[in-house]
C-alpha atoms as a PDB file:
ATOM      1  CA  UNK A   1     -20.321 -15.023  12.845  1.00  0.00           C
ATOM      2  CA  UNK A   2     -18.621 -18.572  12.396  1.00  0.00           C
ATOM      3  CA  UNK A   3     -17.338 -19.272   8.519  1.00  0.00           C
ATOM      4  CA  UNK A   4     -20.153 -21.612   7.557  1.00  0.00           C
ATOM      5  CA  UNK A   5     -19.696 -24.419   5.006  1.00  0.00           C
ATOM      6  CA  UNK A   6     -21.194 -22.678   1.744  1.00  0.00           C
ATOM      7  CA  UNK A   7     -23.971 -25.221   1.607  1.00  0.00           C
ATOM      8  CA  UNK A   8     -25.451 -23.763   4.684  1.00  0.00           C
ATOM      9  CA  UNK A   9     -28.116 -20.393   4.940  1.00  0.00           C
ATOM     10  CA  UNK A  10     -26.000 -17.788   6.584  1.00  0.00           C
ATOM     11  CA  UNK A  11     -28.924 -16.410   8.871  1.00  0.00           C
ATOM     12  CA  UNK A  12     -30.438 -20.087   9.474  1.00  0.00           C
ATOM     13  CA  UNK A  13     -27.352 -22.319   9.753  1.00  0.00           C
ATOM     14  CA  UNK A  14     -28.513 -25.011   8.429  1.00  0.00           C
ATOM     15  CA  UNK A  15     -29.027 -26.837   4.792  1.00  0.00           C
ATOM     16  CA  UNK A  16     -32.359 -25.546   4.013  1.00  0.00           C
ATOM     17  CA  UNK A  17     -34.776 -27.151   1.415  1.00  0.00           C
ATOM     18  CA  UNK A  18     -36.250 -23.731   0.596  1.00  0.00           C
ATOM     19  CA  UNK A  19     -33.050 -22.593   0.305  1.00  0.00           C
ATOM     20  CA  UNK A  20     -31.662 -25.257  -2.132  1.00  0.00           C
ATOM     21  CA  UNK A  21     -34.149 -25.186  -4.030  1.00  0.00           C
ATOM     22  CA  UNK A  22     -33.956 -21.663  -4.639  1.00  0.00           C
ATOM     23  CA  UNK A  23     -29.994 -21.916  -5.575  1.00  0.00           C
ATOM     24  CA  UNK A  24     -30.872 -24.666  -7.982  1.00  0.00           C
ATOM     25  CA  UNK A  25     -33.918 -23.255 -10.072  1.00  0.00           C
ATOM     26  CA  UNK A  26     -32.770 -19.593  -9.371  1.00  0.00           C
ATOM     27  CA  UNK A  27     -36.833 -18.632  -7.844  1.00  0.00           C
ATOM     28  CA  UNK A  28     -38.998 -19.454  -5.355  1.00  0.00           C
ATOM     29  CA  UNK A  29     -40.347 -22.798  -5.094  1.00  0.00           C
ATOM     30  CA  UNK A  30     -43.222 -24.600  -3.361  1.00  0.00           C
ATOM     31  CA  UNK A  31     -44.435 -28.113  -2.875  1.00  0.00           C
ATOM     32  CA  UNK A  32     -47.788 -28.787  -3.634  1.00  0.00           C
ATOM     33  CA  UNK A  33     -49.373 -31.787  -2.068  1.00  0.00           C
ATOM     34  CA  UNK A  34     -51.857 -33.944  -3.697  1.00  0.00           C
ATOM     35  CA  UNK A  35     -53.747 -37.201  -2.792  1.00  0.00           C
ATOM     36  CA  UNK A  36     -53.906 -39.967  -5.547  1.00  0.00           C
ATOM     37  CA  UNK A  37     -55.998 -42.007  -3.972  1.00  0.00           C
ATOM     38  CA  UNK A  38     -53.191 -44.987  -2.798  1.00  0.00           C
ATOM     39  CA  UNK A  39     -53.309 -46.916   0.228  1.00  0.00           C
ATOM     40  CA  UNK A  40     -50.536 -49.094   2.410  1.00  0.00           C
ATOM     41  CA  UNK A  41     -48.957 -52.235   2.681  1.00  0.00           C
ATOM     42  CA  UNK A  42     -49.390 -51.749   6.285  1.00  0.00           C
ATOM     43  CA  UNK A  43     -52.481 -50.908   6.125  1.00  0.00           C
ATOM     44  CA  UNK A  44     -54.438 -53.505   3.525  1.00  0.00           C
ATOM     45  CA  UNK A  45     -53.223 -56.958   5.462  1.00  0.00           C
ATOM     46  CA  UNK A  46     -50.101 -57.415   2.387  1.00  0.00           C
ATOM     47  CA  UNK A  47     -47.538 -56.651   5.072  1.00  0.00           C
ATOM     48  CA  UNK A  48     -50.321 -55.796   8.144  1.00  0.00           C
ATOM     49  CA  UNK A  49     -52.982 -54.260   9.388  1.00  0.00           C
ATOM     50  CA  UNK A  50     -53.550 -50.935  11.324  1.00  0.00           C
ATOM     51  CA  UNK A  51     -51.088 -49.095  10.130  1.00  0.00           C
ATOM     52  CA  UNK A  52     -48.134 -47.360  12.312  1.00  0.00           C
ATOM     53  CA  UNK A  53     -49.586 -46.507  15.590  1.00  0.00           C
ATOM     54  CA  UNK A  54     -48.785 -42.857  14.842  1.00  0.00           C
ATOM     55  CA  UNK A  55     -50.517 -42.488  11.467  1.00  0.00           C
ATOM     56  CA  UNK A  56     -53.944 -40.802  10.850  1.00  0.00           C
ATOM     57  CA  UNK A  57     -53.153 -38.669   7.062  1.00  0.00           C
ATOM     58  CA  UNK A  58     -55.574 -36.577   8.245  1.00  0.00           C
ATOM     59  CA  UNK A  59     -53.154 -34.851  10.541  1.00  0.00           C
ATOM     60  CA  UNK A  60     -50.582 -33.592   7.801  1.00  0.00           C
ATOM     61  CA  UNK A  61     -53.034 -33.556   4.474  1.00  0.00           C
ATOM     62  CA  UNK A  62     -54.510 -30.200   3.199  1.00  0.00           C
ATOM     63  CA  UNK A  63     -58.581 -29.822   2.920  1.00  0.00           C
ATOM     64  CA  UNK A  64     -58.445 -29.255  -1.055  1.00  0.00           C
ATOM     65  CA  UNK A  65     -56.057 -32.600  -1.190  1.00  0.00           C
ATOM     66  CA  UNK A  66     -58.872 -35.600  -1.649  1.00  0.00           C
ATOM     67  CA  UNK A  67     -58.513 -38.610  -3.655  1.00  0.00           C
ATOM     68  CA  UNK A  68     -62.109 -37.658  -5.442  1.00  0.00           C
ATOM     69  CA  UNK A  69     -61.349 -34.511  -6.227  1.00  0.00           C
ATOM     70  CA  UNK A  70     -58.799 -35.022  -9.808  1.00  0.00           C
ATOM     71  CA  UNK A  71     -55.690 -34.616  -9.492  1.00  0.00           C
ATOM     72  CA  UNK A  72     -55.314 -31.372 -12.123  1.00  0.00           C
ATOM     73  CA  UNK A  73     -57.737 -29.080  -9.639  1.00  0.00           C
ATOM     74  CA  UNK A  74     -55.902 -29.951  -6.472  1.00  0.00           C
ATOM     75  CA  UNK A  75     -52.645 -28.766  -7.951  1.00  0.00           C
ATOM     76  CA  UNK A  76     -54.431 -25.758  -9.349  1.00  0.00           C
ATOM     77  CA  UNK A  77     -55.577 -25.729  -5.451  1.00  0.00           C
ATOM     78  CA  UNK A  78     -52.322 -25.805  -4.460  1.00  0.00           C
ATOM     79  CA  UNK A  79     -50.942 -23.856  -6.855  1.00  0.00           C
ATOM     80  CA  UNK A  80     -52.713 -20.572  -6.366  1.00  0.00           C
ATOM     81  CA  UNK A  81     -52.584 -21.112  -2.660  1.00  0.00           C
ATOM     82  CA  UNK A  82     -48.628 -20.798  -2.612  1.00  0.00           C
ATOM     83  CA  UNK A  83     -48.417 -18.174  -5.053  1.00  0.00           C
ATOM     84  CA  UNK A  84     -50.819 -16.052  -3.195  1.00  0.00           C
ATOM     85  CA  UNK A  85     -49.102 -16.776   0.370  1.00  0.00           C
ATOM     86  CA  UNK A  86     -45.359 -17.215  -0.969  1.00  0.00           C
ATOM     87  CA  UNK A  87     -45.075 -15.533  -4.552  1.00  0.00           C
ATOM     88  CA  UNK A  88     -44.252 -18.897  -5.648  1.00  0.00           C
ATOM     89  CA  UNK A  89     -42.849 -19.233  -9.372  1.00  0.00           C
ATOM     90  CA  UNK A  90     -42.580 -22.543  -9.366  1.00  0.00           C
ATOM     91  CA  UNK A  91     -43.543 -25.954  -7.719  1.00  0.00           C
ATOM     92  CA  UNK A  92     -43.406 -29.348  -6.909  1.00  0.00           C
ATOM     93  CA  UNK A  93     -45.859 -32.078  -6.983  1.00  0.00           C
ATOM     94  CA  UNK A  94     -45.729 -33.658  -3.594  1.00  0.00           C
ATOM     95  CA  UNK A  95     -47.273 -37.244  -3.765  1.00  0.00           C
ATOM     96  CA  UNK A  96     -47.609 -37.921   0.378  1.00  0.00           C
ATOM     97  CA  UNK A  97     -50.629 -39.474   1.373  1.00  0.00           C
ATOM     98  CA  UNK A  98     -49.568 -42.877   2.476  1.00  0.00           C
ATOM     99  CA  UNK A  99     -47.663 -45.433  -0.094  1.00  0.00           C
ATOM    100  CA  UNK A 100     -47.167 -43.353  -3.164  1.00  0.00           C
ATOM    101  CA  UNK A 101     -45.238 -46.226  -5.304  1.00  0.00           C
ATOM    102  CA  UNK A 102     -47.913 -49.027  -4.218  1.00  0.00           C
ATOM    103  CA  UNK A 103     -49.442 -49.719  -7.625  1.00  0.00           C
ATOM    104  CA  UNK A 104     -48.400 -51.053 -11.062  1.00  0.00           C
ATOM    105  CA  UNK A 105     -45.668 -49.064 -13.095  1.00  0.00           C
ATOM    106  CA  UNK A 106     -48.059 -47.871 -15.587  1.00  0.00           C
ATOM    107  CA  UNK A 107     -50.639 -46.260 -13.112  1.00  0.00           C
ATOM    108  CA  UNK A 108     -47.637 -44.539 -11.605  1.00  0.00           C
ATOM    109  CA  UNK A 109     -46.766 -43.015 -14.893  1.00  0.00           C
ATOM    110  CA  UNK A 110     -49.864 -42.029 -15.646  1.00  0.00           C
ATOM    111  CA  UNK A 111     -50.440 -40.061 -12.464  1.00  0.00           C
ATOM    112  CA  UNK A 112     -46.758 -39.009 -12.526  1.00  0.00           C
ATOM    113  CA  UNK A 113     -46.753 -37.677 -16.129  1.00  0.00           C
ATOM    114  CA  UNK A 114     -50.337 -35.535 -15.423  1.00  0.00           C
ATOM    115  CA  UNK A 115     -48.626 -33.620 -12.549  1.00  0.00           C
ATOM    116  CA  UNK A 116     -45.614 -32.943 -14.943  1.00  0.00           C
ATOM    117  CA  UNK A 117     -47.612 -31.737 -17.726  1.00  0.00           C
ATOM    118  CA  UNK A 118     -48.202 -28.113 -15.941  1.00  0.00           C
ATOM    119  CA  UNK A 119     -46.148 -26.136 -17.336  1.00  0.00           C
ATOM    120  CA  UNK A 120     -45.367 -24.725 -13.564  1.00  0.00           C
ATOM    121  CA  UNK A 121     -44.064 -27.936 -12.397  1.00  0.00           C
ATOM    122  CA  UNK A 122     -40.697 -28.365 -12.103  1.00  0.00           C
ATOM    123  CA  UNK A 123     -41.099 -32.188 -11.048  1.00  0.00           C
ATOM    124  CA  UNK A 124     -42.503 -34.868  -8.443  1.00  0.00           C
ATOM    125  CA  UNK A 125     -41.766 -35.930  -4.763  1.00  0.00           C
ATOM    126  CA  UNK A 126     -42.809 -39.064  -4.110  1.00  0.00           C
ATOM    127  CA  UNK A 127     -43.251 -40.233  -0.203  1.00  0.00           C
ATOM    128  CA  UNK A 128     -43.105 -44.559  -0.282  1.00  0.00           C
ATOM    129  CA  UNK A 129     -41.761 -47.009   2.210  1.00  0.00           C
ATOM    130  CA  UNK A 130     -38.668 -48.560   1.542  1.00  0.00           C
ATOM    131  CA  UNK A 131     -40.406 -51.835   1.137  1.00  0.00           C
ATOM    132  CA  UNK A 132     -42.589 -50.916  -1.452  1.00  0.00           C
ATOM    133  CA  UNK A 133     -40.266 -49.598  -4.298  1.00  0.00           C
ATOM    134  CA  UNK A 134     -40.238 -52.180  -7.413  1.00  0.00           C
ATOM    135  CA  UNK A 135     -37.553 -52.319 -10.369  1.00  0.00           C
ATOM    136  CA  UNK A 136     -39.705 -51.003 -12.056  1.00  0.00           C
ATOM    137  CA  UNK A 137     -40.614 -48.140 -10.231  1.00  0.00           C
ATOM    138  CA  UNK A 138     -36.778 -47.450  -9.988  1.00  0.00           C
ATOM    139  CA  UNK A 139     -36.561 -47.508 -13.611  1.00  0.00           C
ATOM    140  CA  UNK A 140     -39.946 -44.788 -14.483  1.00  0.00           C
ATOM    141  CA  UNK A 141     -38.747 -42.646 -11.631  1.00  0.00           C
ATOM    142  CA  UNK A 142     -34.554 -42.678 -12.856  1.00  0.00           C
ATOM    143  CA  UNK A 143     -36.204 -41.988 -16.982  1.00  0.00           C
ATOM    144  CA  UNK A 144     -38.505 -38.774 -14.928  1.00  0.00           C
ATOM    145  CA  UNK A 145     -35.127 -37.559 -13.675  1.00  0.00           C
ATOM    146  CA  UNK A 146     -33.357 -37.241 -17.013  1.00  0.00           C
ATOM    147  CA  UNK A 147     -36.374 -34.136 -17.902  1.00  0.00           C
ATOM    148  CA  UNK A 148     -37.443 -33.147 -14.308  1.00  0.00           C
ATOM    149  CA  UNK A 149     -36.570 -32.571 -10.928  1.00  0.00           C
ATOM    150  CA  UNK A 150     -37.317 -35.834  -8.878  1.00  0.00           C
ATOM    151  CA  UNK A 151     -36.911 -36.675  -4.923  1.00  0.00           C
ATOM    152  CA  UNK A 152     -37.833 -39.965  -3.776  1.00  0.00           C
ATOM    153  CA  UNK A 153     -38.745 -39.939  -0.068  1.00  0.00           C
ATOM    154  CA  UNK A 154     -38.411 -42.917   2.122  1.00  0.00           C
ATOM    155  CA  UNK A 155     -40.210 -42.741   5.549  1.00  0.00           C
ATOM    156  CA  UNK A 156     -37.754 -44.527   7.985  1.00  0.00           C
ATOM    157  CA  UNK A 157     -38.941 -42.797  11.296  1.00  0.00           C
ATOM    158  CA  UNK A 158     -36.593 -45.150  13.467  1.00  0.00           C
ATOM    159  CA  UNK A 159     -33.007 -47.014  13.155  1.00  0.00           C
ATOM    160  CA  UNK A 160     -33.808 -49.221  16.060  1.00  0.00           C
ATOM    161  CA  UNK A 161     -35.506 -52.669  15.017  1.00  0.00           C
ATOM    162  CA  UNK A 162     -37.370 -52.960  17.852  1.00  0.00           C
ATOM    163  CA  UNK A 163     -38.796 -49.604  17.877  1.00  0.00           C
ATOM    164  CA  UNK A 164     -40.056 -50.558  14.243  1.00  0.00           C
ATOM    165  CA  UNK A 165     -41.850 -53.538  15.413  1.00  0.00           C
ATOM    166  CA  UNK A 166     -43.577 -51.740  18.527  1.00  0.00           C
ATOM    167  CA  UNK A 167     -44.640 -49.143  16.365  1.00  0.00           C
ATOM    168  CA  UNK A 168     -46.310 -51.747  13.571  1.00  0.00           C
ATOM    169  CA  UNK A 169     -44.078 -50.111  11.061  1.00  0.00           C
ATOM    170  CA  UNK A 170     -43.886 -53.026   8.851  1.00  0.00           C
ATOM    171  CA  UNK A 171     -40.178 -53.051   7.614  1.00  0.00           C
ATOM    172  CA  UNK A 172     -36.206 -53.066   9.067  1.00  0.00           C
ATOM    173  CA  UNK A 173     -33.931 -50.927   9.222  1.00  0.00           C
ATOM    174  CA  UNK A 174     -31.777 -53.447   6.595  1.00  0.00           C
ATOM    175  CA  UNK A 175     -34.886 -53.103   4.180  1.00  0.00           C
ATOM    176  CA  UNK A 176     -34.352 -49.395   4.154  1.00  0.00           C
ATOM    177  CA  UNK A 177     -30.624 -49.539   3.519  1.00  0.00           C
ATOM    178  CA  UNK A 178     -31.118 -51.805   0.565  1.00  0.00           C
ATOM    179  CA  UNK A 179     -33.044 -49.618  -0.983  1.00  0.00           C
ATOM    180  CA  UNK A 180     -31.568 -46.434  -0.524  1.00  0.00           C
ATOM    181  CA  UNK A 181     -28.270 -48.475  -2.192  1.00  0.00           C
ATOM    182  CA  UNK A 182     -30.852 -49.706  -4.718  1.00  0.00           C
ATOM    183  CA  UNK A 183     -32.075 -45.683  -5.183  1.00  0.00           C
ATOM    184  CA  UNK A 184     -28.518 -44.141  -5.073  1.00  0.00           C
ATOM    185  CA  UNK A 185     -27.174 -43.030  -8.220  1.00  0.00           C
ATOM    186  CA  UNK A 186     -29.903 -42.717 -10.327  1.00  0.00           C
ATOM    187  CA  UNK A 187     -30.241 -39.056 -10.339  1.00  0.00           C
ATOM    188  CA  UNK A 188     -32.702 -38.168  -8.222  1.00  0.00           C
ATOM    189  CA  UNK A 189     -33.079 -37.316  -4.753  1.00  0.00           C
ATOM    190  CA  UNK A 190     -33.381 -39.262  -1.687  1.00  0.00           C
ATOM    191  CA  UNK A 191     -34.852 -38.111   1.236  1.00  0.00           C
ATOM    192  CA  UNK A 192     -35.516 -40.041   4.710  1.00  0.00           C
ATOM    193  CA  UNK A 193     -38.411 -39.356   7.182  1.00  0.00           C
ATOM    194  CA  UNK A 194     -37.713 -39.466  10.922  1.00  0.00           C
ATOM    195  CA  UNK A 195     -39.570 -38.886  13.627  1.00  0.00           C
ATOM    196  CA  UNK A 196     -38.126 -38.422  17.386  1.00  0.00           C
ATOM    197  CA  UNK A 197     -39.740 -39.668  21.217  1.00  0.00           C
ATOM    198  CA  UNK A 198     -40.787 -43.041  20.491  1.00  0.00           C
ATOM    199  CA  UNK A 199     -41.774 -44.804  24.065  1.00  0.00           C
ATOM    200  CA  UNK A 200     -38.426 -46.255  25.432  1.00  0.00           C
ATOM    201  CA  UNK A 201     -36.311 -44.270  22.681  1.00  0.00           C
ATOM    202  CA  UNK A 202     -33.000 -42.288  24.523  1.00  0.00           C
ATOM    203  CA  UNK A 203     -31.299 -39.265  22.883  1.00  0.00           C
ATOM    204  CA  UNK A 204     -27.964 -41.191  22.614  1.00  0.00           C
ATOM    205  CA  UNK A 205     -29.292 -43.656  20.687  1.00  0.00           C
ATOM    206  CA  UNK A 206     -31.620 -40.846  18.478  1.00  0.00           C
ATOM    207  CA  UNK A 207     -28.459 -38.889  17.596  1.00  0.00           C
ATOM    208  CA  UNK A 208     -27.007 -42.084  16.251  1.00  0.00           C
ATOM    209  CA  UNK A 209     -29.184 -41.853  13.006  1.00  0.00           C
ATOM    210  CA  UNK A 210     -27.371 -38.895  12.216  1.00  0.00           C
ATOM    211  CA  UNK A 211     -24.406 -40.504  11.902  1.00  0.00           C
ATOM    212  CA  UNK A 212     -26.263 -43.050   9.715  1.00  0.00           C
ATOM    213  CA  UNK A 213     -27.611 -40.489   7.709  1.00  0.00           C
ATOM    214  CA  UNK A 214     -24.091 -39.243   7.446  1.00  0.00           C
ATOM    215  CA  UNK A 215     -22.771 -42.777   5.844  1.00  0.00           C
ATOM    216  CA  UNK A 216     -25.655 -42.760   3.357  1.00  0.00           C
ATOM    217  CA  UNK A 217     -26.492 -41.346  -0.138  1.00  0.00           C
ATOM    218  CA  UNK A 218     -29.227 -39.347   1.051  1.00  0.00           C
ATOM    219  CA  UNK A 219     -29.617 -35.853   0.026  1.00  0.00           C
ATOM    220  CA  UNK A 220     -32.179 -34.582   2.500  1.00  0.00           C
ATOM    221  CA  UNK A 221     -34.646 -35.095   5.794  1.00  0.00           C
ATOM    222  CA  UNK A 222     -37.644 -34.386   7.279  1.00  0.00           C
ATOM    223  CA  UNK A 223     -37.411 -34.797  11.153  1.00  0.00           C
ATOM    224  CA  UNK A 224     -40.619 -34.199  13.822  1.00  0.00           C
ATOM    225  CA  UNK A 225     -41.473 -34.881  17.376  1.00  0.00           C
ATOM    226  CA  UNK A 226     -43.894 -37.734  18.198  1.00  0.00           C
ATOM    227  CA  UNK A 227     -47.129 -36.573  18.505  1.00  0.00           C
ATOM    228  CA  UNK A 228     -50.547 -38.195  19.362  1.00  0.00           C
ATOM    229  CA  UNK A 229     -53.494 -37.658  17.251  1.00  0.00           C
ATOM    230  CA  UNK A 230     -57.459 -38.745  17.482  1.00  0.00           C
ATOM    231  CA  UNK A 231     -57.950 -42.074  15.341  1.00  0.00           C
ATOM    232  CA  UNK A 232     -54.622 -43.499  16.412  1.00  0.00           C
ATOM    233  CA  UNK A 233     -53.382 -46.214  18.479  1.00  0.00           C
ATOM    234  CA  UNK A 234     -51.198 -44.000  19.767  1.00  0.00           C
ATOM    235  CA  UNK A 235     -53.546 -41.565  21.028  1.00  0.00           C
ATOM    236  CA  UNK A 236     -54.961 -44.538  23.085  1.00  0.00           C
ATOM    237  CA  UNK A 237     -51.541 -45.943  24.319  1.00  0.00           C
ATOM    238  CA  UNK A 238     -51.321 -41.160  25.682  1.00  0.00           C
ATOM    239  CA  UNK A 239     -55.160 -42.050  27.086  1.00  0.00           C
ATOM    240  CA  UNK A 240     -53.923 -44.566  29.074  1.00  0.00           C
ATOM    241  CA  UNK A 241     -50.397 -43.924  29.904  1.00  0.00           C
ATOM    242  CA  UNK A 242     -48.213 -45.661  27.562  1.00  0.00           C
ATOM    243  CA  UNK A 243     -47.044 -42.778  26.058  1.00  0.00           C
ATOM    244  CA  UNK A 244     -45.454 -40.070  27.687  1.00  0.00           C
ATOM    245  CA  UNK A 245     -44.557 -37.117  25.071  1.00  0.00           C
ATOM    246  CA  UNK A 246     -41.574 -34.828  24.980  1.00  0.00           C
ATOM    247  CA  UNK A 247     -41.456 -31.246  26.314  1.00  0.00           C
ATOM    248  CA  UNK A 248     -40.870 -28.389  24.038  1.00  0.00           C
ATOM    249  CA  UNK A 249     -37.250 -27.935  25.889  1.00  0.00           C
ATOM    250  CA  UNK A 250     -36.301 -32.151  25.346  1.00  0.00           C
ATOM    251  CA  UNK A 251     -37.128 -31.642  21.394  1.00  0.00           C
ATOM    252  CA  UNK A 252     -35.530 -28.425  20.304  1.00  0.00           C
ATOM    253  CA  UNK A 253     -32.307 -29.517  22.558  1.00  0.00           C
ATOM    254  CA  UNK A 254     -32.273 -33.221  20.792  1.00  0.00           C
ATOM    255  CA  UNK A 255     -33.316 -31.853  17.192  1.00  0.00           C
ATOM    256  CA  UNK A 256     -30.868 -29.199  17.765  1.00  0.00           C
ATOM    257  CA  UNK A 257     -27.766 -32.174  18.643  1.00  0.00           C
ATOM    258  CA  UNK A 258     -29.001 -33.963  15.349  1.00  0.00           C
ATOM    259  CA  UNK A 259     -28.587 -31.175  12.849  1.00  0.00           C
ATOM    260  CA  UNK A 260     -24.687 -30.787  14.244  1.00  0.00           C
ATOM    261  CA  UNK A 261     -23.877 -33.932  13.563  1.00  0.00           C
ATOM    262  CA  UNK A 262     -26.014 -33.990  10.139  1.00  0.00           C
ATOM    263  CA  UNK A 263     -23.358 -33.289   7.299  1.00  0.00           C
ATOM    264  CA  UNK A 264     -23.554 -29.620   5.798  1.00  0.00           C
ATOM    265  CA  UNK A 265     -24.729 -31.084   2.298  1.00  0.00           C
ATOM    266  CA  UNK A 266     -27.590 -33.025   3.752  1.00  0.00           C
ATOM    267  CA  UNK A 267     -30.552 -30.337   3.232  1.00  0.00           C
ATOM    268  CA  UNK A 268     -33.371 -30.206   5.773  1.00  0.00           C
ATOM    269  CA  UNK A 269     -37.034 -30.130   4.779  1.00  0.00           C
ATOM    270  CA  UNK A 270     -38.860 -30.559   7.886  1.00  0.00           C
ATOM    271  CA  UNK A 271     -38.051 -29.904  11.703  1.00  0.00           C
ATOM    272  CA  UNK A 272     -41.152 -30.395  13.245  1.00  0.00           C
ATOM    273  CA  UNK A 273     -44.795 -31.872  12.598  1.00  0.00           C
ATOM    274  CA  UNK A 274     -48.272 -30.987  13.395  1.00  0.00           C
ATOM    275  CA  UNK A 275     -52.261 -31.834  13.513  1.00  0.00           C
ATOM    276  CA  UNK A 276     -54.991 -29.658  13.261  1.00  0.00           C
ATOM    277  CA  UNK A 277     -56.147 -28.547  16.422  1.00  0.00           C
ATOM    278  CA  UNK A 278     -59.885 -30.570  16.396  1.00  0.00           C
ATOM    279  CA  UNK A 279     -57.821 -33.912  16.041  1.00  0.00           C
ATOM    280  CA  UNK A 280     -54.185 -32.908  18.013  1.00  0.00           C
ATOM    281  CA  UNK A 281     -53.886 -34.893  21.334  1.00  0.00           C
ATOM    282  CA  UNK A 282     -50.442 -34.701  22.768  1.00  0.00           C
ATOM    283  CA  UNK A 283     -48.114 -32.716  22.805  1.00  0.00           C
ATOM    284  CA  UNK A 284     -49.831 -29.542  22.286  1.00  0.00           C
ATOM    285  CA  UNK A 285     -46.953 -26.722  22.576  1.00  0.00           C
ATOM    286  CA  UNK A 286     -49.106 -23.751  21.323  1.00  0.00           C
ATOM    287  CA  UNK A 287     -46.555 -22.899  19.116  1.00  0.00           C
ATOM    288  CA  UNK A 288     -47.255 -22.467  14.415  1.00  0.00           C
ATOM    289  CA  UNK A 289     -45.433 -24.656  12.229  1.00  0.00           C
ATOM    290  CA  UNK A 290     -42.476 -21.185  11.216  1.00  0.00           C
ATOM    291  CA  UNK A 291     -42.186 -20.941  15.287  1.00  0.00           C
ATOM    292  CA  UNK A 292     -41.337 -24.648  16.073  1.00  0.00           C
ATOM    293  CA  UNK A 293     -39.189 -24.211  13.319  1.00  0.00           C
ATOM    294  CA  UNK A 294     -37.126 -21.196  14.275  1.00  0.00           C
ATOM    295  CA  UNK A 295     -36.991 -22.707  18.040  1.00  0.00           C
ATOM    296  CA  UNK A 296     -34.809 -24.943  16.663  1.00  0.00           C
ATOM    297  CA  UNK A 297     -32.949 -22.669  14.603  1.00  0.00           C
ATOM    298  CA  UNK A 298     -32.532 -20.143  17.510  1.00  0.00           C
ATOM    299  CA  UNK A 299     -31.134 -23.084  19.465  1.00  0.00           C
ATOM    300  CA  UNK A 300     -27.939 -23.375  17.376  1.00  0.00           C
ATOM    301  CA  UNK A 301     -27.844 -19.568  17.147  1.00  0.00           C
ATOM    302  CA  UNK A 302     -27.867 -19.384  21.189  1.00  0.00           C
ATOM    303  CA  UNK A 303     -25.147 -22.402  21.155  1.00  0.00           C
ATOM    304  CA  UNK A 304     -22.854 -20.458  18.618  1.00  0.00           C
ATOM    305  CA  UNK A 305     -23.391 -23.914  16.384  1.00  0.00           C
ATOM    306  CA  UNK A 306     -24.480 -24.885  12.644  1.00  0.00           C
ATOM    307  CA  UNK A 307     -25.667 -28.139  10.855  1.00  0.00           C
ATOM    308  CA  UNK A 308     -22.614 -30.309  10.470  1.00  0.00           C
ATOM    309  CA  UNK A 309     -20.031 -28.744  12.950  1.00  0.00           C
ATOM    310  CA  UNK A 310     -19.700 -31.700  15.132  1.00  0.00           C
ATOM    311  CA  UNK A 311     -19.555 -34.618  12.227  1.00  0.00           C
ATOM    312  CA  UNK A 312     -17.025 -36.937  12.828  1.00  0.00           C
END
């Protein structure tokens, strides 16, 4: 067994979330999601229309998480499911379903403060774009993290430009870096969404975002394959040929690269993604979300590697 960095699980070699999170609150810990009901700049003709060509929230959003049902009885949802199929102690209030800063300050805080008030809750995760982050918002989410646990997650999904357009992501890469400057330091965390096997994309220039990542005041990731789902323009561009997804063996090899050159502190929340089965188009690997996971896992393992041991 190598001498891992201390940062890093000794069985997993990597950073894991779970695994922070359980150093820092000393129990187990689960995120509940919950749907308050926002919608996008990308989506509501502000910065365009569509949405990414990837992006159907059906695909990653629980059945008990709907913008009609309140927001106290899908955390108690989500609550009792964890406990029952984790032993959970203790959670956090995932906001994910598309732009969860895109409204005025004191809407935020009102839906912010009501998932705090559980006594259970620990504190909020908020997924936003890096476009649609005010002053303001800065300000009520830095005052949160003086009380509570806080990560701000920023979807990024690409460092190439032109990947960005083709995908109708909205933004630049040198809108994201401004605001994860404009985020730093506050006393939260920062986490950045990425997703691998865009059309055109090569693993060179993939493996390059670690090393951005690595430059960066971000505290943790969430990284998943490309994959095509019903309701998308993407699922159109598989229909007729325009997109051509990765195998099983290009993924876990490419994901596997990344974490080695992602620095040991850097924790990692996600390593794959996936759609219920009724709306999943391509790729379909067969595989549950805990055995994507430990394919990658057993990669490094079968290499003799860990997260961080080829950083520069």
């Amino acid at each position: 067994m190598p001498n891992l960095p201390d940062e890093l699980h000794k069985d997993l070699r990597i950073n894991s979330y779970g695994h922070y999170l359980r150093r820092r609150f000393g129990c187990r810990v689960s995120k509940v999601n919950v749907d308050a009901g926002f919608t996008c700049p990308n989506r509501d003709g502000s910065k365009g229309v569509g949405g990414c060509i990837y992006c159907n929230n059906v695909s990653f959003s629980p059945k008990d998480t709907q913008s009609l049902i309140p927001l106290e009885e899908q955390l108690a949802a989500g609550m009792a499911y964890h406990r029952t199929r984790l032993g959970s102690e203790k959670f956090i209030v995932y906001f994910q379903k598309y732009t969860n800063t895109y409204a005025s300050v004191d809407s935020l805080a009102d839906l912010y403060r009501r998932a705090l008030n559980h006594p259970n809750v620990l504190g909020i995760s908020v997924g936003t774009r890096p476009d649609a982050l005010s002053d303001g918002t800065l300000e009520l989410l830095t005052e949160i993290a003086r009380t509570h646990y806080v990560c701000l997650e920023l979807g990024l999904q690409s460092m190439d430009d032109a990947i960005l357009f083709r995908i109708n992501r909205g933004h630049t890469l040198a809108e994201f870096l401004a605001t994860v400057q404009r985020a730093a330091g506050r006393g939260f965390d920062v986490c950045t969404h990425l997703i691998y096997g865009f059309p055109g994309e090569h693993p060179e220039e993939f493996l390059k975002t670690a090393d951005l990542i690595a430059s960066l005041p971000i505290d943790s990731i969430k990284l998943h394959q490309l994959h095509a789902v019903e309701g998308t323009e993407l699922a159109e561009m598989y229909r007729r040929g325009e997109f051509v997804p990765l195998s099983l063996r290009d993924y876990v090899t490419t994901a596997a690269d990344f974490l080695e050159r992602l620095p040991a502190r850097v924790t990692v929340q996600r390593l794959y993604g996936s759609a219920p089965l009724a709306i999943s188009i391509a790729p379909r690997w067969g595989l549950k979300n805990n055995q994507m996971w430990y394919a990658v896992l057993n990669e490094l393992r079968r290499r003799g590697t860990w997260q961080g041991c080829r950083v520069k």
